[in-house]
C-alpha atoms as a PDB file:
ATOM      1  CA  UNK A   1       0.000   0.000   0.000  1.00  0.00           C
ATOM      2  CA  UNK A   2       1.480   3.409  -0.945  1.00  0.00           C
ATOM      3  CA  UNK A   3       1.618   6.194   2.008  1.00  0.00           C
ATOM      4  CA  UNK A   4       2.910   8.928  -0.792  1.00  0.00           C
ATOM      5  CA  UNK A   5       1.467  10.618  -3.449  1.00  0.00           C
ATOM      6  CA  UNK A   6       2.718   9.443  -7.383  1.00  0.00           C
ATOM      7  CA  UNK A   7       2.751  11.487 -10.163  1.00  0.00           C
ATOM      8  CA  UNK A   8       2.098   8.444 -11.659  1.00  0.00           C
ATOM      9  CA  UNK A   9      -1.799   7.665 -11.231  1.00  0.00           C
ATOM     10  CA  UNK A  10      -2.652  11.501 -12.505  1.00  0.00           C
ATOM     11  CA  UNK A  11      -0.171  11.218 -15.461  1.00  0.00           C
ATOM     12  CA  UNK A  12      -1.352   7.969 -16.421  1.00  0.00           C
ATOM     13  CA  UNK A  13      -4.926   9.198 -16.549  1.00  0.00           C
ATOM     14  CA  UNK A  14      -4.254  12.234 -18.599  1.00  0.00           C
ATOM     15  CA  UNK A  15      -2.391   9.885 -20.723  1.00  0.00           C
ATOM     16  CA  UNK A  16      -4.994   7.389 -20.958  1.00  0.00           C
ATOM     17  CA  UNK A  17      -7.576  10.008 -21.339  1.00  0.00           C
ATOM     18  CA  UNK A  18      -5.690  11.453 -24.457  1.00  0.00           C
ATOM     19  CA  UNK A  19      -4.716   8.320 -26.452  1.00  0.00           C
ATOM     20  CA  UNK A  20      -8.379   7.721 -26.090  1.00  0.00           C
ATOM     21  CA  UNK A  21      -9.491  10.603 -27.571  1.00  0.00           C
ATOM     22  CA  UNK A  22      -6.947  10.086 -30.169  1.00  0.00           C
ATOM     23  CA  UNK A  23      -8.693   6.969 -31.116  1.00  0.00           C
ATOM     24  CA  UNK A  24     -12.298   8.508 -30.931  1.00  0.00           C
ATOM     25  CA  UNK A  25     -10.933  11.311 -33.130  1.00  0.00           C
ATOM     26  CA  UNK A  26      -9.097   8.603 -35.856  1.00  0.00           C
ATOM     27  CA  UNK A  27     -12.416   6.917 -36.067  1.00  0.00           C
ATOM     28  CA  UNK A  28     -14.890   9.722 -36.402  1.00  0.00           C
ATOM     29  CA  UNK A  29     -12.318  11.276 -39.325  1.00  0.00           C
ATOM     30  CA  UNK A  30     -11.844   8.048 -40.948  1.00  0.00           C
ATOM     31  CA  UNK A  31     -14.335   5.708 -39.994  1.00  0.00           C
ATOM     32  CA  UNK A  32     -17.776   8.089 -39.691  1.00  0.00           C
ATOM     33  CA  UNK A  33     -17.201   9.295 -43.387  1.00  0.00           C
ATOM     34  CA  UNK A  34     -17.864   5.596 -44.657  1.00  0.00           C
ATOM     35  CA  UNK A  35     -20.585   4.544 -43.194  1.00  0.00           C
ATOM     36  CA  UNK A  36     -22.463   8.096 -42.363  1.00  0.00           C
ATOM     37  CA  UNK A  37     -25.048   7.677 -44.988  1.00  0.00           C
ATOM     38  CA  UNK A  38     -25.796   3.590 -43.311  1.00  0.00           C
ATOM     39  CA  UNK A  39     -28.759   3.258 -40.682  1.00  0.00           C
ATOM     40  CA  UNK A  40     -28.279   4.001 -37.396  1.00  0.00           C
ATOM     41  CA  UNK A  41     -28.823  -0.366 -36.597  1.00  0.00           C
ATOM     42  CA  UNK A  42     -26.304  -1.070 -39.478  1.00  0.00           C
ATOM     43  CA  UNK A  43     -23.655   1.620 -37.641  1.00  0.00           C
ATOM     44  CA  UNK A  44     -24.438   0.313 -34.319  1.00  0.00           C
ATOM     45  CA  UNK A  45     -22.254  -2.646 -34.821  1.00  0.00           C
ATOM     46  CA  UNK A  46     -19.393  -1.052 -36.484  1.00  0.00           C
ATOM     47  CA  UNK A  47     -19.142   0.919 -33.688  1.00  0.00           C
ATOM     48  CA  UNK A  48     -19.506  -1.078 -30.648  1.00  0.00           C
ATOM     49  CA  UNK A  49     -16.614  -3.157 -32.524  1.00  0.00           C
ATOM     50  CA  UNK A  50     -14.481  -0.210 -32.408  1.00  0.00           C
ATOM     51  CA  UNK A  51     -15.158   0.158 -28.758  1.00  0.00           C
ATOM     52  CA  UNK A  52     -14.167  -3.130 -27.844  1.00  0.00           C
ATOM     53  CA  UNK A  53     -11.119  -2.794 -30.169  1.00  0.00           C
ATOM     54  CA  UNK A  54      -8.953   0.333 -28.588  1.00  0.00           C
ATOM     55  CA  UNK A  55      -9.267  -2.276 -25.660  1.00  0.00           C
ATOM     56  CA  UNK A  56      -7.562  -4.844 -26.942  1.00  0.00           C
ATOM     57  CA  UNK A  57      -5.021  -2.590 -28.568  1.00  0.00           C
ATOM     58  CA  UNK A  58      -3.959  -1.021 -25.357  1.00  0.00           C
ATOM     59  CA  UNK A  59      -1.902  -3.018 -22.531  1.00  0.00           C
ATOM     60  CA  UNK A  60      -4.109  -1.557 -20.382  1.00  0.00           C
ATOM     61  CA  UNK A  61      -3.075  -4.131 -18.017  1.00  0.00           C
ATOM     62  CA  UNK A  62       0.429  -3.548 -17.471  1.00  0.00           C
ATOM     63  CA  UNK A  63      -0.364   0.031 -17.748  1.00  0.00           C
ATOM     64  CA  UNK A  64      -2.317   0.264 -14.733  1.00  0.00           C
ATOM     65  CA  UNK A  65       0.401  -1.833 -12.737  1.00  0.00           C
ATOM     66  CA  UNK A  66       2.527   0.869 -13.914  1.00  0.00           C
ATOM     67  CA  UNK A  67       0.485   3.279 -12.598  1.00  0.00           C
ATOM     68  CA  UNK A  68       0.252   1.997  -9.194  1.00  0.00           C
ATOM     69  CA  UNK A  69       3.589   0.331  -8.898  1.00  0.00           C
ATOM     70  CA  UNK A  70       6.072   1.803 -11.251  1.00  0.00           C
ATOM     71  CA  UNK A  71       6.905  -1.022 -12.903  1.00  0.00           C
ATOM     72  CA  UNK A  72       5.895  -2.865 -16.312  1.00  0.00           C
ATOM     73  CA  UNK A  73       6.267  -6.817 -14.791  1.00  0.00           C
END
């Protein structure tokens, strides 16, 4: 358990916070263009695969550890 303060949880969340909104941003420039003009049901899954995705692309695993531990392992 940690008696001090880390610069490490609120960096990590800022950092978190802004590679996510990276990714939101990517897909609405890239993604939203393509299938605008499709129904709102046909979209739907598109886009709940995209949410699920950014997970799977981040090690959000280790990157939490990191956050509370200061190391990757």
């Amino acid at each position: 358990m940690r008696d001090q303060p880390t610069w490490r949880i609120p960096a990590g969340v800022l950092a978190l916070a802004a590679v996510l909104g990276a990714y939101g941003m990517a897909v609405a420039h890239f993604i939203a263009p393509l299938i605008g003009g499709w129904s709102a049901l046909a979209q739907l899954p598109v886009y709940v695969l995209l949410g699920v995705l950014w997970l799977w692309l981040l090690p959000l695993k280790r990157f939490l550890k990191w956050m509370e531990t200061g190391h990757w392992r």
